[in-house]
PDB file of N, CA and C in Angstrom:
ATOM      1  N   UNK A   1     -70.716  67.131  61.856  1.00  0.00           N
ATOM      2  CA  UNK A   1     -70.014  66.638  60.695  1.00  0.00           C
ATOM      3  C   UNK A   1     -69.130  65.455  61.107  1.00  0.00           C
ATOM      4  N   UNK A   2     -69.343  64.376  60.417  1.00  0.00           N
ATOM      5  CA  UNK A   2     -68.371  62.989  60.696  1.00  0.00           C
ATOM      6  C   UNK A   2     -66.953  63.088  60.082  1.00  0.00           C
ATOM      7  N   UNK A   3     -66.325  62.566  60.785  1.00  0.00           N
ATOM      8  CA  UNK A   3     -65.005  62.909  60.480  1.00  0.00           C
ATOM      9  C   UNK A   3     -64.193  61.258  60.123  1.00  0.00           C
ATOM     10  N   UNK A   4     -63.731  61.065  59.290  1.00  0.00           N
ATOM     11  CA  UNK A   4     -62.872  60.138  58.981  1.00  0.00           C
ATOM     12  C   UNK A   4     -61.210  59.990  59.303  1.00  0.00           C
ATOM     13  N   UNK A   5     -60.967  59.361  60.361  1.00  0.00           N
ATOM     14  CA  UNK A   5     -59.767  59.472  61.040  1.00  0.00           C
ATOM     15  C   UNK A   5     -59.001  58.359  60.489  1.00  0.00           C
ATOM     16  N   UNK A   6     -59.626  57.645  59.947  1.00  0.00           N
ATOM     17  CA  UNK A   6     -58.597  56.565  58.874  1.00  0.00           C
ATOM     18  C   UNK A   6     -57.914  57.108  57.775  1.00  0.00           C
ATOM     19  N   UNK A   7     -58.559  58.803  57.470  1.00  0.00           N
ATOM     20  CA  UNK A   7     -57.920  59.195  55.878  1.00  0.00           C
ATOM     21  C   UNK A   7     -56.435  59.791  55.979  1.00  0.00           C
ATOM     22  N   UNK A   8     -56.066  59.699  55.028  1.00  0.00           N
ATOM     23  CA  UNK A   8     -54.601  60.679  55.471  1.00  0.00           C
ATOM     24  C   UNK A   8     -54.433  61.907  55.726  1.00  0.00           C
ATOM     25  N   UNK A   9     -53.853  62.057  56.580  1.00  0.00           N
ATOM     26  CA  UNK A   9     -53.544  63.640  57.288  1.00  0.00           C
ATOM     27  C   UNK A   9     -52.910  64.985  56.107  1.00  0.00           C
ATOM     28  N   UNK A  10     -51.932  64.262  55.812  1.00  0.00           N
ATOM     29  CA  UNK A  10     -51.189  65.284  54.543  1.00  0.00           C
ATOM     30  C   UNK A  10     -51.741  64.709  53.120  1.00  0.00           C
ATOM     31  N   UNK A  11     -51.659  65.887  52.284  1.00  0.00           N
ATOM     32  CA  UNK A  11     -51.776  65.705  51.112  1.00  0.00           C
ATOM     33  C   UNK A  11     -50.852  65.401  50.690  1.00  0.00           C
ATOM     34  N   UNK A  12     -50.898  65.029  49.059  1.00  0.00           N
ATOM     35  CA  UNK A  12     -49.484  64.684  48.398  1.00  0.00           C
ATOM     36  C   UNK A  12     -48.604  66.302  48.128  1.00  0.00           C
ATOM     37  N   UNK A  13     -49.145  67.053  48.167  1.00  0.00           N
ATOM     38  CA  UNK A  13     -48.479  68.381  47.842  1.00  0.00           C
ATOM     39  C   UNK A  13     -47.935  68.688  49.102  1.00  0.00           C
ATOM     40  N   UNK A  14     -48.227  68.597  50.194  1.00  0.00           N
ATOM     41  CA  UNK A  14     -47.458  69.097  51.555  1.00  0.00           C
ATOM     42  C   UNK A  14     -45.982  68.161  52.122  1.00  0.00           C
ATOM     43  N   UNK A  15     -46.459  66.842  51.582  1.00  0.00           N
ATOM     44  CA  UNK A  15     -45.139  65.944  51.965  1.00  0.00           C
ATOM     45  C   UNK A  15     -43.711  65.961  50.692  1.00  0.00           C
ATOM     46  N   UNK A  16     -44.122  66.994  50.031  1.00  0.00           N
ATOM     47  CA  UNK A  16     -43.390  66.961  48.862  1.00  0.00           C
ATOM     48  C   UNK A  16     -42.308  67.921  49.409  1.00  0.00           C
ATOM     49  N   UNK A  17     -42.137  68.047  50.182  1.00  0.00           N
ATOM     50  CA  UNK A  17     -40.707  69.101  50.847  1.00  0.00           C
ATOM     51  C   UNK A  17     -39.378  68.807  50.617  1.00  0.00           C
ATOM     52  N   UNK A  18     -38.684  69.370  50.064  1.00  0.00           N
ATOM     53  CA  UNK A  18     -37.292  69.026  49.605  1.00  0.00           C
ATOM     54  C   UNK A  18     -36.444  69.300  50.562  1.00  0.00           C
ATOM     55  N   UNK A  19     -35.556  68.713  50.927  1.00  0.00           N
ATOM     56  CA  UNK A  19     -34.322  68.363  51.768  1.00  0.00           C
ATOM     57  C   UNK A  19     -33.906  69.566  51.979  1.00  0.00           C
ATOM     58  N   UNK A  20     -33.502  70.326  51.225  1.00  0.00           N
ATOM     59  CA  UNK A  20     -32.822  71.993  51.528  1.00  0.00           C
ATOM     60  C   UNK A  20     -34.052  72.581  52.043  1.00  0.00           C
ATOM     61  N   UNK A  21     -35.257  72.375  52.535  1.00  0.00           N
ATOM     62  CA  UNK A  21     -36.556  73.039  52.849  1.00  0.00           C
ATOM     63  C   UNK A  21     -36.660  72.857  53.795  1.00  0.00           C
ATOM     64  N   UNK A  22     -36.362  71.505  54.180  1.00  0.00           N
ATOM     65  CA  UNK A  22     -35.838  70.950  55.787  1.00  0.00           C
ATOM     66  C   UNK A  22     -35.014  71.490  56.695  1.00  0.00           C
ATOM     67  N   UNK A  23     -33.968  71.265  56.190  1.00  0.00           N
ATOM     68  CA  UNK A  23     -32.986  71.829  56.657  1.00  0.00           C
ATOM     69  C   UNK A  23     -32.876  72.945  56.823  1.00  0.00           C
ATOM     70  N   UNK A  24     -33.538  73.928  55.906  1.00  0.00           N
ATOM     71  CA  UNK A  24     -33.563  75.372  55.943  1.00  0.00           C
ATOM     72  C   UNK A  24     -34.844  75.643  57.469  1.00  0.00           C
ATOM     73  N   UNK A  25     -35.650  74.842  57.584  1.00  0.00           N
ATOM     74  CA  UNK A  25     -36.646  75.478  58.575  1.00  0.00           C
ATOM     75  C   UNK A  25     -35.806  75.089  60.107  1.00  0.00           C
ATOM     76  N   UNK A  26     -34.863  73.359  60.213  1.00  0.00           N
ATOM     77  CA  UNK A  26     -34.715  73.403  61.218  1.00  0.00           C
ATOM     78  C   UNK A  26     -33.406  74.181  61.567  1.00  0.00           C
ATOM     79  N   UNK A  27     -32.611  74.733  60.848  1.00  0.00           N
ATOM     80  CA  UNK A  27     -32.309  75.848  60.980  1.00  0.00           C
ATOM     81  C   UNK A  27     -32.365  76.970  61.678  1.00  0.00           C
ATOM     82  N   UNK A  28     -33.530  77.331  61.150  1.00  0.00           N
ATOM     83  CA  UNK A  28     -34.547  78.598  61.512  1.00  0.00           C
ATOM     84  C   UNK A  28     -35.164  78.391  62.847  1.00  0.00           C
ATOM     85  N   UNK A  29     -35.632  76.693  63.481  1.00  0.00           N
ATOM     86  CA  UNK A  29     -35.516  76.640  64.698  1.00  0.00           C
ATOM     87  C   UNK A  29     -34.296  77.015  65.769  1.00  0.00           C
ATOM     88  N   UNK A  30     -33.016  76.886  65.491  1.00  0.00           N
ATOM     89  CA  UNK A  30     -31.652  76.805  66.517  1.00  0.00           C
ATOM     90  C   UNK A  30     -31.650  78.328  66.399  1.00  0.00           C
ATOM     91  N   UNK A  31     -31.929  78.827  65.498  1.00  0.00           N
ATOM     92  CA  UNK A  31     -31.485  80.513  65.321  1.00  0.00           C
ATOM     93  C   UNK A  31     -32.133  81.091  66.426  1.00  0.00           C
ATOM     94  N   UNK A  32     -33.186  80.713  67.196  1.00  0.00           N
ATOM     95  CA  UNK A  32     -34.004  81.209  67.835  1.00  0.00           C
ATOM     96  C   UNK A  32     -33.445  81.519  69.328  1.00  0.00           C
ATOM     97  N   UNK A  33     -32.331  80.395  69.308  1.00  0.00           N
ATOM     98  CA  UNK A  33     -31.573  80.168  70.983  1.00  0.00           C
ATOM     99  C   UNK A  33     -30.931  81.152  71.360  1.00  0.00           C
ATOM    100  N   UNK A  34     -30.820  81.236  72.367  1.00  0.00           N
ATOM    101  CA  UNK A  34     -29.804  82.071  73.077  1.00  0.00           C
ATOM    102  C   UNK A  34     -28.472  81.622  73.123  1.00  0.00           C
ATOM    103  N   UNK A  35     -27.386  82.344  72.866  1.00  0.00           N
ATOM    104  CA  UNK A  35     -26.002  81.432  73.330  1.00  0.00           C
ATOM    105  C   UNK A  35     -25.920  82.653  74.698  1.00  0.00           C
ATOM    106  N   UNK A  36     -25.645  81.437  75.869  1.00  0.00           N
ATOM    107  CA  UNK A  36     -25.271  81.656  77.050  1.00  0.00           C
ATOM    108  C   UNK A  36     -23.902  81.420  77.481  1.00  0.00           C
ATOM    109  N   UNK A  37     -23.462  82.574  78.356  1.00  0.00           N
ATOM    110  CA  UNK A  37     -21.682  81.754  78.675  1.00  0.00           C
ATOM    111  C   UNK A  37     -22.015  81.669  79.753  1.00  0.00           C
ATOM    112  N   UNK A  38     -21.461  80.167  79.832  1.00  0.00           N
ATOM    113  CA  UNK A  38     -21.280  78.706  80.854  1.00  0.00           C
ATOM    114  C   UNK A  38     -20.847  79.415  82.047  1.00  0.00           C
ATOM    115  N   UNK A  39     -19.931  80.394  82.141  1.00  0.00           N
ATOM    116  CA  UNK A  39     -19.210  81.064  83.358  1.00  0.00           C
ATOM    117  C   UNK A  39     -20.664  81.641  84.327  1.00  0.00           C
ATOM    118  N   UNK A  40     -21.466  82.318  83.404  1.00  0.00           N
ATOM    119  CA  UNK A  40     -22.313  83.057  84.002  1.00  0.00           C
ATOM    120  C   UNK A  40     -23.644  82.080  84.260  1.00  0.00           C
ATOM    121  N   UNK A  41     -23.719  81.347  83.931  1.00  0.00           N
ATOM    122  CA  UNK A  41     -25.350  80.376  84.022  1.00  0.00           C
ATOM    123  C   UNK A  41     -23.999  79.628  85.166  1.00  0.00           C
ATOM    124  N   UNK A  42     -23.051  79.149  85.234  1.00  0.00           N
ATOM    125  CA  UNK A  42     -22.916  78.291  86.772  1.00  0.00           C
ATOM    126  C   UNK A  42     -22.749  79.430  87.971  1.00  0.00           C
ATOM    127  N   UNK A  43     -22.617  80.706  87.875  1.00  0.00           N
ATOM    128  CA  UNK A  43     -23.060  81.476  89.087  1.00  0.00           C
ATOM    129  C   UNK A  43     -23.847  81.164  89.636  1.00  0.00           C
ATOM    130  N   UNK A  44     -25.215  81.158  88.560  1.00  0.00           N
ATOM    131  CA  UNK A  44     -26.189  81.136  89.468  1.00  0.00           C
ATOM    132  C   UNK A  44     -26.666  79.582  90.351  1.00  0.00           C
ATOM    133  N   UNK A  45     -26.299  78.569  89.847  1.00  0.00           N
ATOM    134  CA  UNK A  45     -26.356  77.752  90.912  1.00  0.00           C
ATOM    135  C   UNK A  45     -25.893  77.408  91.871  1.00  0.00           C
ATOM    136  N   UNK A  46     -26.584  77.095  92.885  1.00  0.00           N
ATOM    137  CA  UNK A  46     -26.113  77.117  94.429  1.00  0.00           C
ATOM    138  C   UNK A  46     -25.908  75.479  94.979  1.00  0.00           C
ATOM    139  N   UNK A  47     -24.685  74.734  94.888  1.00  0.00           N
ATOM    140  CA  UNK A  47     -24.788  73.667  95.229  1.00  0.00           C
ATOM    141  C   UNK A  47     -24.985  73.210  96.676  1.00  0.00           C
ATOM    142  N   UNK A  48     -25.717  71.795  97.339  1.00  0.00           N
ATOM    143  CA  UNK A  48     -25.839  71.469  98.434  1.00  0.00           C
ATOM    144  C   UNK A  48     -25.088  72.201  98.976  1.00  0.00           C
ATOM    145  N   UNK A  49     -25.519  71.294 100.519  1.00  0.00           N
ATOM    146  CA  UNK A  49     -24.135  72.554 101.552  1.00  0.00           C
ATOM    147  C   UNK A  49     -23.148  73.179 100.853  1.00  0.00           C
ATOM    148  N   UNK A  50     -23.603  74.154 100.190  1.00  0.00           N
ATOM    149  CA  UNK A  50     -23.163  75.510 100.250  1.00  0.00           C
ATOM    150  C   UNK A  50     -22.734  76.435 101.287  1.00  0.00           C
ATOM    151  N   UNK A  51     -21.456  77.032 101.650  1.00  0.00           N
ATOM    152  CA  UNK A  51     -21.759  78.292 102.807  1.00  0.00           C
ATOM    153  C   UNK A  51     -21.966  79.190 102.346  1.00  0.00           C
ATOM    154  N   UNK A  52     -23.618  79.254 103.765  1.00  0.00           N
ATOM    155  CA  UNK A  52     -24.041  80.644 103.150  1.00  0.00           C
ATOM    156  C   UNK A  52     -24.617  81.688 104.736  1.00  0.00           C
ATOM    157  N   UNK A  53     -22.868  81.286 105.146  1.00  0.00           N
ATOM    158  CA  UNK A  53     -23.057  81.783 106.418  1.00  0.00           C
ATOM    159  C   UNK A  53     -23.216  83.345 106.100  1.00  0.00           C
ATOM    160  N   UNK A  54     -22.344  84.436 104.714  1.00  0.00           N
ATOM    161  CA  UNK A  54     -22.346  85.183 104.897  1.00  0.00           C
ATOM    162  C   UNK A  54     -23.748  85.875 104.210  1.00  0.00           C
ATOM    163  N   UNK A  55     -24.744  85.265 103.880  1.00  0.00           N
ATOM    164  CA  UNK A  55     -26.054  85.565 103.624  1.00  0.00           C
ATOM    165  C   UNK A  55     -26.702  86.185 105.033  1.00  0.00           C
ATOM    166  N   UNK A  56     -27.385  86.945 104.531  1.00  0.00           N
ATOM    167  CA  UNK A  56     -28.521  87.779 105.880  1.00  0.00           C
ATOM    168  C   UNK A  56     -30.135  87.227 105.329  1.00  0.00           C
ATOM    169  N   UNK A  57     -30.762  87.002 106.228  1.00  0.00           N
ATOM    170  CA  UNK A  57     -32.287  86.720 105.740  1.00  0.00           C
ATOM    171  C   UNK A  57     -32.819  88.163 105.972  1.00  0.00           C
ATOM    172  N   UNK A  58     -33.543  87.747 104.622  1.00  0.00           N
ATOM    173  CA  UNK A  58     -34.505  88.778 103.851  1.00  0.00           C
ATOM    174  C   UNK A  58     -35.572  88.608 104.352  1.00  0.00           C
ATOM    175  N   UNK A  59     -36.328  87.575 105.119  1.00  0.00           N
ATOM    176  CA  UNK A  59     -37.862  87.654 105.300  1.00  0.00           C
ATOM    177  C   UNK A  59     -38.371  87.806 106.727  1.00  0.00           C
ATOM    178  N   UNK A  60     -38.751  88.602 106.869  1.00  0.00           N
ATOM    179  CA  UNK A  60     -39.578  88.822 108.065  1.00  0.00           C
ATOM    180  C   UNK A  60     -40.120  87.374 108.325  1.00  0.00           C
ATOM    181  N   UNK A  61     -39.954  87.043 110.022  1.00  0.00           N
ATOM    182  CA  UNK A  61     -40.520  85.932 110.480  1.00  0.00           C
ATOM    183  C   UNK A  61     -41.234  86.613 111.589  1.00  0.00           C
ATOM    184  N   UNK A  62     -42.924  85.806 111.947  1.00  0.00           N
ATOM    185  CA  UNK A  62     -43.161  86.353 112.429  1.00  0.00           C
ATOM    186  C   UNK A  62     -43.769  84.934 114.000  1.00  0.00           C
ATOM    187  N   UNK A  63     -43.686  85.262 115.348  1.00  0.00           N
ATOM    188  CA  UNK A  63     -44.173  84.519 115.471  1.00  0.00           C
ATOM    189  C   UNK A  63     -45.695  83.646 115.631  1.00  0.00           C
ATOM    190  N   UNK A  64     -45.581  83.285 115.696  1.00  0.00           N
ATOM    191  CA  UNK A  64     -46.636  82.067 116.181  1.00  0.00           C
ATOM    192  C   UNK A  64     -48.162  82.807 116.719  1.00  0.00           C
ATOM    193  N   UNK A  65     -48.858  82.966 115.824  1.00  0.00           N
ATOM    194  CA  UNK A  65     -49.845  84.030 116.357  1.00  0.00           C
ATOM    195  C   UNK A  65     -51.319  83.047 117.277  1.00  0.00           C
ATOM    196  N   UNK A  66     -52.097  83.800 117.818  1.00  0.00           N
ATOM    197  CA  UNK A  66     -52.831  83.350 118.941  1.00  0.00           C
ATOM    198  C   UNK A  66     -53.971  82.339 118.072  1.00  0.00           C
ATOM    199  N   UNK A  67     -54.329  82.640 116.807  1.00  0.00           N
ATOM    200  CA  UNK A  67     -54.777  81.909 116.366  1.00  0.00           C
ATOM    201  C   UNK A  67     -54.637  80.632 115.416  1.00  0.00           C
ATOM    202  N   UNK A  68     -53.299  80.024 115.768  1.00  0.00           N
ATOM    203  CA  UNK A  68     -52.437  78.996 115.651  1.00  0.00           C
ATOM    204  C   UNK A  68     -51.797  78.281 116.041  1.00  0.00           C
ATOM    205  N   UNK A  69     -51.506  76.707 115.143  1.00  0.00           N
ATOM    206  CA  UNK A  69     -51.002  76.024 116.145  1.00  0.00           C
ATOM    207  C   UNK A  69     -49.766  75.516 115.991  1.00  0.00           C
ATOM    208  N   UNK A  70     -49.095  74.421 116.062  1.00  0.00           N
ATOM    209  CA  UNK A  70     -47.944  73.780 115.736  1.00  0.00           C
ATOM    210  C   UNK A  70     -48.231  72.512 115.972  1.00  0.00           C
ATOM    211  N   UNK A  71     -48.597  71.883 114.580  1.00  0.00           N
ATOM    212  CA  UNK A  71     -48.342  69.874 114.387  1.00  0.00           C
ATOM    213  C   UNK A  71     -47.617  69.290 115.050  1.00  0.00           C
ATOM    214  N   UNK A  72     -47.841  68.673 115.900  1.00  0.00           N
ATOM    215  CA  UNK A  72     -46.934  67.765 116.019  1.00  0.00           C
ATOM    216  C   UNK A  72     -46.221  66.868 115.802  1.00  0.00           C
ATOM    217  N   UNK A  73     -47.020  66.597 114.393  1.00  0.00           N
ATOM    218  CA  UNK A  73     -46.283  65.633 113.503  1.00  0.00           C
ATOM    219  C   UNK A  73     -45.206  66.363 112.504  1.00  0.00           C
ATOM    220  N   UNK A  74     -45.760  67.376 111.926  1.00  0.00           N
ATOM    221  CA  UNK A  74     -45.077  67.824 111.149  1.00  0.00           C
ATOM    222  C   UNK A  74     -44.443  69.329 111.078  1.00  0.00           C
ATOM    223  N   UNK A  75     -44.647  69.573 112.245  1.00  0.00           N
ATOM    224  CA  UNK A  75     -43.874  70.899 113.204  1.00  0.00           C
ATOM    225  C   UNK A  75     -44.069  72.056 111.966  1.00  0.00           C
ATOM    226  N   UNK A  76     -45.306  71.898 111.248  1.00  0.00           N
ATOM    227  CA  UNK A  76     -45.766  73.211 110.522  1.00  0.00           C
ATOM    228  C   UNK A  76     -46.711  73.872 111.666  1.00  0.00           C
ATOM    229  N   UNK A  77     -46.559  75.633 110.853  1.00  0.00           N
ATOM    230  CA  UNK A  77     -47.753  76.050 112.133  1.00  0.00           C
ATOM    231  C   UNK A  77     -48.953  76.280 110.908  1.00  0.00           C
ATOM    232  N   UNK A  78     -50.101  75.908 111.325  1.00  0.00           N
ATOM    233  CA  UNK A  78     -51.263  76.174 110.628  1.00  0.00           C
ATOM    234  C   UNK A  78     -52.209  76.787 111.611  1.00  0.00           C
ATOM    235  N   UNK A  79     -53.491  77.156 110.619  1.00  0.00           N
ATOM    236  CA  UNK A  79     -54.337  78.201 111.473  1.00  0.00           C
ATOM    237  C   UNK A  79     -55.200  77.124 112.460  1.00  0.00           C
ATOM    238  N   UNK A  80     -55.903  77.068 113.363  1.00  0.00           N
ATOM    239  CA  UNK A  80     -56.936  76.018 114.290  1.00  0.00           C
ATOM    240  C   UNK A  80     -57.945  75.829 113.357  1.00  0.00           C
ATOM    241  N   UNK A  81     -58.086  76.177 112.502  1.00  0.00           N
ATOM    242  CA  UNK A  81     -59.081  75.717 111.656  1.00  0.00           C
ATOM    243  C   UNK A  81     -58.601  74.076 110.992  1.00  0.00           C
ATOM    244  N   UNK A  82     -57.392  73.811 111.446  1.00  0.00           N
ATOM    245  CA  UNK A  82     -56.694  72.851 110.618  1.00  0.00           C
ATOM    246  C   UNK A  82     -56.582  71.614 111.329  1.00  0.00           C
ATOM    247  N   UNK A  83     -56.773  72.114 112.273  1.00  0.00           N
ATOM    248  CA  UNK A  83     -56.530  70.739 113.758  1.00  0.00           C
ATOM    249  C   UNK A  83     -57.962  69.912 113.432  1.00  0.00           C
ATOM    250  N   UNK A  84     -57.197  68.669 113.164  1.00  0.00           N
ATOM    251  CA  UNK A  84     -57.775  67.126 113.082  1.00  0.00           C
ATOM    252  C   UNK A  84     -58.091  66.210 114.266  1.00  0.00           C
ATOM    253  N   UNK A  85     -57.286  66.658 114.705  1.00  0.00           N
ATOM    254  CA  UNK A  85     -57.334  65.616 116.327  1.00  0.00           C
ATOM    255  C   UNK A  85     -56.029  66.335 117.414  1.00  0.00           C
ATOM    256  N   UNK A  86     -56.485  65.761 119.025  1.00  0.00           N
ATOM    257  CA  UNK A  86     -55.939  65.729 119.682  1.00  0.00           C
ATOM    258  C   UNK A  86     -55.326  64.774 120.588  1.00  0.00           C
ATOM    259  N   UNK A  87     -54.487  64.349 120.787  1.00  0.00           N
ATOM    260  CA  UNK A  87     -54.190  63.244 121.473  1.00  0.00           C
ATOM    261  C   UNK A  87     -54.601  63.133 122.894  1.00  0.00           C
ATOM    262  N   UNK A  88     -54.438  62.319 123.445  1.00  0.00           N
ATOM    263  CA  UNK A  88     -54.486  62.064 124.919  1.00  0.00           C
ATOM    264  C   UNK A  88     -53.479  62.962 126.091  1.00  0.00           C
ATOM    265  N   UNK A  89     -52.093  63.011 125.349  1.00  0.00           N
ATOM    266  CA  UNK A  89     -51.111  64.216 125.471  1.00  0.00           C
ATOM    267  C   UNK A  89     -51.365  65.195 125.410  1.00  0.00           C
ATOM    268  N   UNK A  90     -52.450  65.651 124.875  1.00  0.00           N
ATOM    269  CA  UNK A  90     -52.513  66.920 124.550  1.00  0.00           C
ATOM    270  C   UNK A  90     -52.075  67.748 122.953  1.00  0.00           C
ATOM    271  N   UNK A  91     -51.218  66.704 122.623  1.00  0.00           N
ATOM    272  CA  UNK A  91     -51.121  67.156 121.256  1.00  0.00           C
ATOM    273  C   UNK A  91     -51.558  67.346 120.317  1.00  0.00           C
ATOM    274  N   UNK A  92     -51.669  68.583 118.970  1.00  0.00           N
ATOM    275  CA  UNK A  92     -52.439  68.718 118.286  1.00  0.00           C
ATOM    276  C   UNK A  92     -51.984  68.154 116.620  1.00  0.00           C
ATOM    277  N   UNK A  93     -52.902  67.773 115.749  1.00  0.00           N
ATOM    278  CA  UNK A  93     -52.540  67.659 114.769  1.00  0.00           C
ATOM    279  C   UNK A  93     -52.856  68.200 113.402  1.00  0.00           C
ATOM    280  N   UNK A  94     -52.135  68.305 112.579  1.00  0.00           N
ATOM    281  CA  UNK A  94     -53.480  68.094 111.589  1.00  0.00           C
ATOM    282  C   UNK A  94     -54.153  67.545 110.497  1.00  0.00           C
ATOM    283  N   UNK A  95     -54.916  68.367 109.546  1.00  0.00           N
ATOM    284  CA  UNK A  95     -55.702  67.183 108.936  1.00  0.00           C
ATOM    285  C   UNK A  95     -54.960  66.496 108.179  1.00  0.00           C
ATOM    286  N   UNK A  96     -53.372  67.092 107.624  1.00  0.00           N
ATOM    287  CA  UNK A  96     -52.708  66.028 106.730  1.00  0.00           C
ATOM    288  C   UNK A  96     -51.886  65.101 107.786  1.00  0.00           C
ATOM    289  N   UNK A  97     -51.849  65.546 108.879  1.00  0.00           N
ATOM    290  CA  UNK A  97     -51.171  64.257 109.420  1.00  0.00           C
ATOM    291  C   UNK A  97     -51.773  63.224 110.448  1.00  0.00           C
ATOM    292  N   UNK A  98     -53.564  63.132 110.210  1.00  0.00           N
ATOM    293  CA  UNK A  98     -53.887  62.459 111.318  1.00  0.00           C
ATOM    294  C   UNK A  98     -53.984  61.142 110.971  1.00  0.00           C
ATOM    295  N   UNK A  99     -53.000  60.435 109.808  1.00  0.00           N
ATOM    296  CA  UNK A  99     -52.879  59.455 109.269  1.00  0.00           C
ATOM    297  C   UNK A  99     -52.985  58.192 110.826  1.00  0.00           C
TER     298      UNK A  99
END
């Protein structure tokens, strides 16, 4: 079916909305919000250097397992499946950094 994208979108009966009809729906949008207190939404952000000496880490680190390596460019450890090249040094890289 061909479609005519030059015709008008609304009818004359849909743009006929009266001002209090308006206003009444965007209304009915704000009602929807939450009111938040400001005290409690800036808790939760944590600005730059922050101290957060008295924080404990939560995540298990584990090390460096036999089937992995460490970039030398970008001192991530990835699996050897990832190594791009080696240098003359001996160093390994990988595929995102053998720029």
């Amino acid at each position: 079916m061909a479609t005519d994208y030059d015709a008008p979108r609304k009818t004359d009966e849909e743009s006929e909305d009266s001002i209090e009809e308006l206003k009444t729906r965007r209304n009915d949008k704000n009602s929807g919000k939450v009111d938040e207190d400001e005290v409690e939404a800036a808790e939760s952000f944590e600005l730059p250097g922050a101290d957060l000496s008295h924080e404990e880490l939560t995540v298990r680190v584990l090390p460096r397992q036999a089937d992995e390596f460490t970039c030398y460019s970008c001192f991530l450890v990835k699996h050897r499946s990832q190594i791009a090249m080696v240098d003359s040094k001996g160093h390994e890289f990988c595929v995102d950094c053998r720029g």
